[in-house]
C-alpha atoms as a PDB file:
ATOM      1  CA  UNK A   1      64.721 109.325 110.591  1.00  0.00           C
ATOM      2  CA  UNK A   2      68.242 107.954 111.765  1.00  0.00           C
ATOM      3  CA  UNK A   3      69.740 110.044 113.907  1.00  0.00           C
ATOM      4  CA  UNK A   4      74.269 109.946 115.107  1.00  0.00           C
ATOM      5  CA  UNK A   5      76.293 110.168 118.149  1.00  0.00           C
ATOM      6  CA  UNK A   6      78.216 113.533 116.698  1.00  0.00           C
ATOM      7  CA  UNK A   7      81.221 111.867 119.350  1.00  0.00           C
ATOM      8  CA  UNK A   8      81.379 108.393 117.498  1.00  0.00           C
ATOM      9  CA  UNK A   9      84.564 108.032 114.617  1.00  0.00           C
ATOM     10  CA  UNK A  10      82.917 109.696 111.309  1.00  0.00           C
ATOM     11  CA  UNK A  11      85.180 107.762 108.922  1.00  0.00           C
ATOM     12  CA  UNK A  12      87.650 104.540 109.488  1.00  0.00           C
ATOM     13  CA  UNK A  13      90.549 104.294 106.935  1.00  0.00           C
ATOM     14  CA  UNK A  14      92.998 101.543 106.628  1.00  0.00           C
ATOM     15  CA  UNK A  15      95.833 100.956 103.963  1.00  0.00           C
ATOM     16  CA  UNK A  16      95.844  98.280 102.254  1.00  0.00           C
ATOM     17  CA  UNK A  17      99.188  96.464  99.952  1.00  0.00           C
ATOM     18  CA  UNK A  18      97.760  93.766  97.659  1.00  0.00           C
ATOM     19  CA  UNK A  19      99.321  92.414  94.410  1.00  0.00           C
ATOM     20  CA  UNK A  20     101.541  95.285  93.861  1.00  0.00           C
ATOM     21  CA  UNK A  21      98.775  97.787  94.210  1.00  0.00           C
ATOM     22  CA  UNK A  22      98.671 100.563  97.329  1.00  0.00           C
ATOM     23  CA  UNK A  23      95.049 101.143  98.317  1.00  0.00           C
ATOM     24  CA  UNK A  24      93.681 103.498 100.720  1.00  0.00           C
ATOM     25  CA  UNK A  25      90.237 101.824 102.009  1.00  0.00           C
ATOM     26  CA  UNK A  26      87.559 103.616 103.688  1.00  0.00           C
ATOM     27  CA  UNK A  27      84.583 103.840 105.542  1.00  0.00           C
ATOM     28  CA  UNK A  28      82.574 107.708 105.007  1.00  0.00           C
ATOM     29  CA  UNK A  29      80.341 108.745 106.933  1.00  0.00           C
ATOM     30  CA  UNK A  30      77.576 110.477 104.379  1.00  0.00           C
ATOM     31  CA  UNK A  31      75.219 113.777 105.664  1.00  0.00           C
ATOM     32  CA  UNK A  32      72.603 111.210 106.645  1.00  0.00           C
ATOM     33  CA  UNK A  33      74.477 109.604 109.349  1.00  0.00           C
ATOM     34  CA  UNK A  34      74.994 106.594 107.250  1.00  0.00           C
ATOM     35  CA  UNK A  35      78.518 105.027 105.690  1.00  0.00           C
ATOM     36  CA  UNK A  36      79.687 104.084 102.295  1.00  0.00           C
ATOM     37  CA  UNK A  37      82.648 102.312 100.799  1.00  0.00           C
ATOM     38  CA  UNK A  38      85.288 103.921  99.278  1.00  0.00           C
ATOM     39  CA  UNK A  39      88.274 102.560  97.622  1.00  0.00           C
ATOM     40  CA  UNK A  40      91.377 104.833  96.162  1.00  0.00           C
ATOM     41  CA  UNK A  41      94.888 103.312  95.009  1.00  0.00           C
ATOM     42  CA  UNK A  42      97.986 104.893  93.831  1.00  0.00           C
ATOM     43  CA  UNK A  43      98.383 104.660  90.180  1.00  0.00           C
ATOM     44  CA  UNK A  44     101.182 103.660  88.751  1.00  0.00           C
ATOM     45  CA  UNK A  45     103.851 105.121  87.474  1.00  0.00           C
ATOM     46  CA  UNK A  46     103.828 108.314  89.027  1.00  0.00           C
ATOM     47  CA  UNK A  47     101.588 107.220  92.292  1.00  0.00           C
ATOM     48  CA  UNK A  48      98.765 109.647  91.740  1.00  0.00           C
ATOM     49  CA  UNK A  49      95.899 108.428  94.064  1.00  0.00           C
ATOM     50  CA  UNK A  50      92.466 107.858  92.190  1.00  0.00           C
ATOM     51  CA  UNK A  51      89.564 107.064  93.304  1.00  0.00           C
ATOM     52  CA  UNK A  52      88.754 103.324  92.760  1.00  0.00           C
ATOM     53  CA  UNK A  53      85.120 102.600  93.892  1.00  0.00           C
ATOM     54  CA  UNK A  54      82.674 104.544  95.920  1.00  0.00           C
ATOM     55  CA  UNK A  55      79.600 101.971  97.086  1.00  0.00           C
ATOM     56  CA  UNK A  56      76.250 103.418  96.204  1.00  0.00           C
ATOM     57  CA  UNK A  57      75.016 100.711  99.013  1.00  0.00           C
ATOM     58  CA  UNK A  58      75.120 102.308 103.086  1.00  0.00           C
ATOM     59  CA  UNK A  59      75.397 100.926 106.338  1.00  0.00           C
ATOM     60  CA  UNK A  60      75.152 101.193 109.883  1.00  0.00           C
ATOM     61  CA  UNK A  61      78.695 101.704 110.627  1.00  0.00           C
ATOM     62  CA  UNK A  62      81.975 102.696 109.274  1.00  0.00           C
ATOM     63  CA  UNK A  63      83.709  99.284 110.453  1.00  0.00           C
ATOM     64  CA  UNK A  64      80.809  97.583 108.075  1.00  0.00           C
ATOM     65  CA  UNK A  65      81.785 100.036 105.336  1.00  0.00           C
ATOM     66  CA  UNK A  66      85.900  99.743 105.505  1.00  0.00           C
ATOM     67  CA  UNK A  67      85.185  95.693 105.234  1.00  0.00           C
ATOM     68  CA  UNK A  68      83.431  95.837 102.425  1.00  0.00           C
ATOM     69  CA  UNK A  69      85.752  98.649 100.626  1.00  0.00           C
ATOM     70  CA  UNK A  70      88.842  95.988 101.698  1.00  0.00           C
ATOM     71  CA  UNK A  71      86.927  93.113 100.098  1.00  0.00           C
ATOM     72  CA  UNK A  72      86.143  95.193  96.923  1.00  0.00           C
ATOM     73  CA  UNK A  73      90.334  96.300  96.729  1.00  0.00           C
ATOM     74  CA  UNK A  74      91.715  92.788  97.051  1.00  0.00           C
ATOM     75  CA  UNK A  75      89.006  91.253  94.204  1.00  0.00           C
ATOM     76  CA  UNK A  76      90.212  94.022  91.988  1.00  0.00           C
ATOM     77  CA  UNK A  77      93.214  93.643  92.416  1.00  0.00           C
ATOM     78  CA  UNK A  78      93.179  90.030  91.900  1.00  0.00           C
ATOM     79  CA  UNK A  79      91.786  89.987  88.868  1.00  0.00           C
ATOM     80  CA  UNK A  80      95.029  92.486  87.488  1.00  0.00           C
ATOM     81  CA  UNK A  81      97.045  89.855  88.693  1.00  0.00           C
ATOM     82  CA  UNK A  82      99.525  92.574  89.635  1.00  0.00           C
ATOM     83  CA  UNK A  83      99.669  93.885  86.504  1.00  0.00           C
ATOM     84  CA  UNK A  84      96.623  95.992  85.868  1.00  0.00           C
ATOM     85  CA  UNK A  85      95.912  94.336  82.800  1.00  0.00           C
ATOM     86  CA  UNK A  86      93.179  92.034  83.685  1.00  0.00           C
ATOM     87  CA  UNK A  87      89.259  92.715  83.280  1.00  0.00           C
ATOM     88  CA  UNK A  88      88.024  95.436  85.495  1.00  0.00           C
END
């Protein structure tokens, strides 16, 4: 069973500008002590954030978790080119 330091940082966010797109990355700490990936972005044209991506793999920390949701934003958004018309 994995137990957590209840005084280390439950979640790390960072936000991310890429290709046009606004992206609020994340790493979430889940009940079992463990982090996913999560990736939101403001949709055009009003700006309403929507969620993105949420990793059904874990890890060990939060730092591991906001990397990989910042490697996920950037692909997607390279592959819009900008424009969100590109394959998802």
């Amino acid at each position: 069973m994995k137990t957590f330091d209840r005084k280390a940082k439950m979640d790390e966010m960072e936000t991310l500008d890429c290709q046009g797109w606004h992206f609020l990355c994340s790493g979430e700490q889940l009940p079992t002590g463990e982090f996913h990936a999560a990736v939101r972005y403001k949709a055009p044209p009003d700006g309403q954030v929507r969620t993105l991506f949420l990793d059904p793999n874990r890890y060990d920390s939060a730092k591991q978790a906001l990397e990989r949701a910042k490697e996920v934003a950037v692909r997607w958004a390279h592959a819009r080119g900008g424009d969100g018309r590109g394959d998802a």
